[in-house]
Protein backbone atom coordinates (compact mmCIF):
# COMPACT_ATOMS: atom_id res chain seq x y z
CA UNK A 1 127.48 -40.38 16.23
CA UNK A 2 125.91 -38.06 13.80
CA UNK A 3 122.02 -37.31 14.59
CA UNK A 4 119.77 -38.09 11.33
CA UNK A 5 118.45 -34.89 10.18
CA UNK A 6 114.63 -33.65 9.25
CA UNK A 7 115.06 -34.78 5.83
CA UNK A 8 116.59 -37.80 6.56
CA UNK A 9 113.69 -39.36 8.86
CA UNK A 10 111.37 -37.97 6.29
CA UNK A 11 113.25 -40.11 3.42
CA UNK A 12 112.01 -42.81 5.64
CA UNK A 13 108.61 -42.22 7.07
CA UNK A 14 106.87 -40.73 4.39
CA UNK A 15 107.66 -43.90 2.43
CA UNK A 16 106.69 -46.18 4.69
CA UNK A 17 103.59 -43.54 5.47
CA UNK A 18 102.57 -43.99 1.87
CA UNK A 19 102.43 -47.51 1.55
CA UNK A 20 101.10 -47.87 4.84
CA UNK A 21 97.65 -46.24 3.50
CA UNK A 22 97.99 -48.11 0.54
CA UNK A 23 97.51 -51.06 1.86
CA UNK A 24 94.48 -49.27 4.39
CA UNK A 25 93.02 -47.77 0.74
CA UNK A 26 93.03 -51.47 -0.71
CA UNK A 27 92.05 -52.98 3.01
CA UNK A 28 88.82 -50.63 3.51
CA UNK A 29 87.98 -50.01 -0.29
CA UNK A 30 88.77 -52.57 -2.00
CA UNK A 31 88.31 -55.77 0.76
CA UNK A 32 85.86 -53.70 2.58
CA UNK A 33 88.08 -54.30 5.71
CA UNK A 34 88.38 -52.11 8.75
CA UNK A 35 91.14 -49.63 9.33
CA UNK A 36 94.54 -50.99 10.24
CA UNK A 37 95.12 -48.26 12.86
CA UNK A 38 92.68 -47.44 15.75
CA UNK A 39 93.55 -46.03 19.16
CA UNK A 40 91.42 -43.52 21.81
CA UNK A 41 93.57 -41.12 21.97
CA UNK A 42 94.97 -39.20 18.60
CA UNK A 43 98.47 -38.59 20.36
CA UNK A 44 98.78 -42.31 20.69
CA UNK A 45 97.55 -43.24 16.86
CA UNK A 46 99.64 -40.60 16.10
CA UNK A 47 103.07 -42.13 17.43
CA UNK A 48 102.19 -45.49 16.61
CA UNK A 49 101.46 -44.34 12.99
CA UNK A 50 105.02 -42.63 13.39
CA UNK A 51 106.39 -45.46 14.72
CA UNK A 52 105.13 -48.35 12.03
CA UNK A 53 105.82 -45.49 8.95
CA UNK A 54 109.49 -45.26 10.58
CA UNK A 55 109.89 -48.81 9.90
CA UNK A 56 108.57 -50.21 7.12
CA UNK A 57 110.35 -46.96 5.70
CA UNK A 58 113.80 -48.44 6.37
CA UNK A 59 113.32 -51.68 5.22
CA UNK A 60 111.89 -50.21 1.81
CA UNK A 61 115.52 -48.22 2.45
CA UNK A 62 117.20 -51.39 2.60
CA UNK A 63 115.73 -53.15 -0.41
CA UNK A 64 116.16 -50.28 -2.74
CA UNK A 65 119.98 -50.66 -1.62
CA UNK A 66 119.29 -54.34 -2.67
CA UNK A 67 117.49 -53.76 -6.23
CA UNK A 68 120.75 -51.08 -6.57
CA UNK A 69 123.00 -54.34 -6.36
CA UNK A 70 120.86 -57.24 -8.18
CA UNK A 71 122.58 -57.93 -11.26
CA UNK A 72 119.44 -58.82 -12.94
CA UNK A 73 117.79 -55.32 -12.65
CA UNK A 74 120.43 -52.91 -14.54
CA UNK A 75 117.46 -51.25 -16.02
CA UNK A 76 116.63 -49.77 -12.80
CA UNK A 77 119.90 -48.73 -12.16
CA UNK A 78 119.71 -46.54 -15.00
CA UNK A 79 116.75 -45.26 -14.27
CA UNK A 80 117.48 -44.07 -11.36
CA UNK A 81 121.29 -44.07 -9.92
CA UNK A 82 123.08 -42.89 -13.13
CA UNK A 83 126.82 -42.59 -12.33
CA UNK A 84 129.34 -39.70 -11.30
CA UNK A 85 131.05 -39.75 -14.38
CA UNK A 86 127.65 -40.42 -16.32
CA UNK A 87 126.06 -37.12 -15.15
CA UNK A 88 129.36 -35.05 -14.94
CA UNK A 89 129.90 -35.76 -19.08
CA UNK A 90 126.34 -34.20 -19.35
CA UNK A 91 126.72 -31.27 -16.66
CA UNK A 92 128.99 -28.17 -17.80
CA UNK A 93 128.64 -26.57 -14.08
CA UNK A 94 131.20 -29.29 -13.09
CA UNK A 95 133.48 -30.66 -15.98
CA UNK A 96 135.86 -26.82 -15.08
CA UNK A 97 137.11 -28.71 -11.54
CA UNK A 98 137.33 -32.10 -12.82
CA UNK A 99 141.10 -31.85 -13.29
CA UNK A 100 141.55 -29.97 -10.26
CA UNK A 101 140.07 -32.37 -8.63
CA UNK A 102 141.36 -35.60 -9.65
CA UNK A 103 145.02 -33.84 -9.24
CA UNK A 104 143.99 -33.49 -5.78
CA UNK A 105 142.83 -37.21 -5.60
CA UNK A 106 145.88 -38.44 -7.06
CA UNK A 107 148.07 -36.63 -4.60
CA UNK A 108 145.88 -37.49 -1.30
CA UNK A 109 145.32 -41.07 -1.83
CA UNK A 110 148.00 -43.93 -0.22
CA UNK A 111 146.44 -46.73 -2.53
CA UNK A 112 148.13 -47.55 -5.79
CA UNK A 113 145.69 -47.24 -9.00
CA UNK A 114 146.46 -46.06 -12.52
CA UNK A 115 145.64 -42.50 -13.09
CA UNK A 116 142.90 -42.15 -15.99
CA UNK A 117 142.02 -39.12 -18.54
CA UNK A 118 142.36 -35.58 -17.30
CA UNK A 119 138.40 -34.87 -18.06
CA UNK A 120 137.08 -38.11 -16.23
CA UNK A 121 136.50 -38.42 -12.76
CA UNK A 122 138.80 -40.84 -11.40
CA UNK A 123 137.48 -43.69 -9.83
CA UNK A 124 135.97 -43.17 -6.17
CA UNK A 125 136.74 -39.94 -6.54
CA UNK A 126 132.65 -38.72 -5.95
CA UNK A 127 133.15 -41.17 -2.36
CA UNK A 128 136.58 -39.95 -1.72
CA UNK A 129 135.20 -36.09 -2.10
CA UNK A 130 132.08 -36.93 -0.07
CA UNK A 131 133.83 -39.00 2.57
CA UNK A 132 136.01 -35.64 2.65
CA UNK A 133 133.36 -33.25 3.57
CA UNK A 134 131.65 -35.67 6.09
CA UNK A 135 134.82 -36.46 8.09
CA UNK A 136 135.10 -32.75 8.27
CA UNK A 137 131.98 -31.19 8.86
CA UNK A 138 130.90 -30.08 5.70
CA UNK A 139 128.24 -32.27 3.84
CA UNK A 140 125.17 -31.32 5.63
CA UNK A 141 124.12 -28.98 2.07
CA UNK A 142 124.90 -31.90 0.27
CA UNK A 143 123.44 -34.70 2.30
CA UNK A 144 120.09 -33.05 2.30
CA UNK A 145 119.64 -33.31 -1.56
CA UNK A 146 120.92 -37.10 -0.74
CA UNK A 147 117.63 -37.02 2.09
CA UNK A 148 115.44 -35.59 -0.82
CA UNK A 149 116.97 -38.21 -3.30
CA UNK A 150 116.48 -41.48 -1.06
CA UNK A 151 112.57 -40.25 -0.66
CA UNK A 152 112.11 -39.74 -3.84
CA UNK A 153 114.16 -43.08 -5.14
CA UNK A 154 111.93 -45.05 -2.18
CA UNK A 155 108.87 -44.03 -3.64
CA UNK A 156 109.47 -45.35 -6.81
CA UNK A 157 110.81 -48.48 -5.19
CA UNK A 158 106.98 -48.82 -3.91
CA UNK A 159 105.45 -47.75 -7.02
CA UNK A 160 107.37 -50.27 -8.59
CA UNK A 161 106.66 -53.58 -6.00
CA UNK A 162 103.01 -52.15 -5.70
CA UNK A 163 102.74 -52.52 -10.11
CA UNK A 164 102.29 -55.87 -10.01
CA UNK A 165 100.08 -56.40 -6.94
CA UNK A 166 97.44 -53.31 -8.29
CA UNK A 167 97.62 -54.81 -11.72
CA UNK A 168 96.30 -58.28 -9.45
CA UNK A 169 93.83 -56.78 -7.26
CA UNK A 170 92.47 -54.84 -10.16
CA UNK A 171 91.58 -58.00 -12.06
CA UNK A 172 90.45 -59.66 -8.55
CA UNK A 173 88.04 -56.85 -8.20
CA UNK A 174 87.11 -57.40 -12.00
CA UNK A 175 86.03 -60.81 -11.25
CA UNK A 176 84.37 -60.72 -7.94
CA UNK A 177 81.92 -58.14 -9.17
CA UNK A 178 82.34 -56.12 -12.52
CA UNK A 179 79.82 -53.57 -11.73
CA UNK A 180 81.47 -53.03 -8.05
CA UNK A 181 82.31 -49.23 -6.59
CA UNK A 182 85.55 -51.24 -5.32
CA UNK A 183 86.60 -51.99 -9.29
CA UNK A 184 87.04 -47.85 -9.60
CA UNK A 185 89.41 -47.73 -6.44
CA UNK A 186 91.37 -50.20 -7.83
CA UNK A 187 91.93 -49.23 -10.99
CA UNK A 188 92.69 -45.27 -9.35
CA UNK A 189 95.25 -46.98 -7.34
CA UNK A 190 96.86 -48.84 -10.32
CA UNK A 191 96.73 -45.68 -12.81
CA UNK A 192 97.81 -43.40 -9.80
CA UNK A 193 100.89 -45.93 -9.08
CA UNK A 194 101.96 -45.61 -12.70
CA UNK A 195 101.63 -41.99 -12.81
CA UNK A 196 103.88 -41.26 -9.64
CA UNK A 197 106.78 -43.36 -11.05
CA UNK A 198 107.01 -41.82 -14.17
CA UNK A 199 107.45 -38.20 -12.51
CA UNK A 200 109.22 -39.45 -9.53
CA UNK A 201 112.45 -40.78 -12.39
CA UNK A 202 113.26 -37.44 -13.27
CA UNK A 203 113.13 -35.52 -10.28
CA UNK A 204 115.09 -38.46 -8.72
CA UNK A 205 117.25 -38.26 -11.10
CA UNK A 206 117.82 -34.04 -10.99
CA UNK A 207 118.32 -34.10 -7.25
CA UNK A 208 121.29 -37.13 -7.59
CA UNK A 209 122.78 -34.53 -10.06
CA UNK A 210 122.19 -31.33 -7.69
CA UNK A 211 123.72 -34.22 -4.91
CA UNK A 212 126.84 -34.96 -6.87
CA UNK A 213 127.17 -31.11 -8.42
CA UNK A 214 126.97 -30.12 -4.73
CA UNK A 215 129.64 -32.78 -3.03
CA UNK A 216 132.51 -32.40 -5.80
CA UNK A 217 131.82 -28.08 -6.12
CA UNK A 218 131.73 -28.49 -2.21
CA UNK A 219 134.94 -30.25 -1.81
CA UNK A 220 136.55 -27.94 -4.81
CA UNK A 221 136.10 -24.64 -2.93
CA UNK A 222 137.21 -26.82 0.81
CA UNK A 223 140.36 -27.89 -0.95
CA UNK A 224 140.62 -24.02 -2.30
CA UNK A 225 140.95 -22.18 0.76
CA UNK A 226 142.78 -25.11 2.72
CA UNK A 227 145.56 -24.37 0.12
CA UNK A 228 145.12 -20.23 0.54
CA UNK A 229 145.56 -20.94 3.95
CA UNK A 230 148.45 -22.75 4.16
């Protein structure tokens, strides 16, 4: 079993980091609460800060995977998970080994499917390449712009479920005192939320290109020198 690299644990904790002070910001702030996390001993906080980040980070993971699929939210699809063939029509760095590479495709796979155009990827080409390099050894390059994608598409997963509930406590804050200290936080926290999601969509969307750019250029040159080999 593979071991999850730096930048994949990151893609998780610092999620699940974020929203985890969030929710301390609104707690101690806002509801003039204590904070969520005490211990003696920093090492200890430390891990269990680790540990908590860790996992709400996967299941934030797990329900941008779920958003991905609901039928009902296309429009975030396209915000943020544009296709193969959707950013290869726009990227000139990778339309030169497009018929190289669906040659290849054709001639590898054992399933039956109708070849398409010469220019456009063939379908499951993008998994077939990747699939390619990780059976072999060769996606780490690539799967670290995936790391650096996931974060980035998991923060605007949060930005996005956090919308409504700022846009809530800001008017709860609005009505429990109008001239409260707490009506500023929560207002910061709603304006800040909107902020991050409108720069997190295109450098999301810039490191799923770099991603794809780097898994079909990636298997190009493999495929290369296994034929100059051989």
């Amino acid at each position: 079993m593979d071991k999850l690299s730096l930048y994949e644990i990151l893609s998780f904790v610092i999620p699940g980091l974020v929203l985890l002070k969030i929710i301390e910001l609104y707690n101690e702030k806002v509801f003039d609460g204590l904070p969520l996390i005490e211990s003696d001993s920093k090492i200890s906080e430390s891990i269990m800060l680790f540990g908590i980040s860790l996992f709400i980070g996967i299941f934030i993971h797990i329900a941008t995977f779920r958003l991905l699929k609901t039928q009902k939210l296309k429009w975030y699809k396209k915000l943020l998970f544009k296709s193969p063939q959707n950013i290869c029509d726009k990227n000139d760095f990778i339309k030169p080994v497009i018929p190289f590479l669906n040659s290849e495709y054709n001639n590898l796979r054992k399933h039956e499917m109708p070849a398409g155009k010469e220019n456009e990827l063939e379908t499951n080409l993008f998994d077939f390449a990747y699939l390619y390099l990780e059976v072999n050894d060769k996606i780490t390059p690539a799967k670290n712009f995936q790391s650096l994608y996931f974060l980035f598409r998991n923060l605007f997963t949060i930005c996005l479920l956090l919308l409504p509930v700022s846009i809530f406590f800001y008017i709860y804050s609005l009505i429990q005192d109008f001239f409260s200290t707490r009506i500023n936080y929560a207002l910061g926290i709603m304006l800040a939320n909107i902020a991050i999601a409108l720069i997190i969509i295109p450098a999301a969307n810039w490191l799923r290109e770099k991603l794809i750019e780097k898994v079909l250029w990636s298997y190009y040159v493999e495929r290369i020198h296994e034929k100059e080999k051989n």
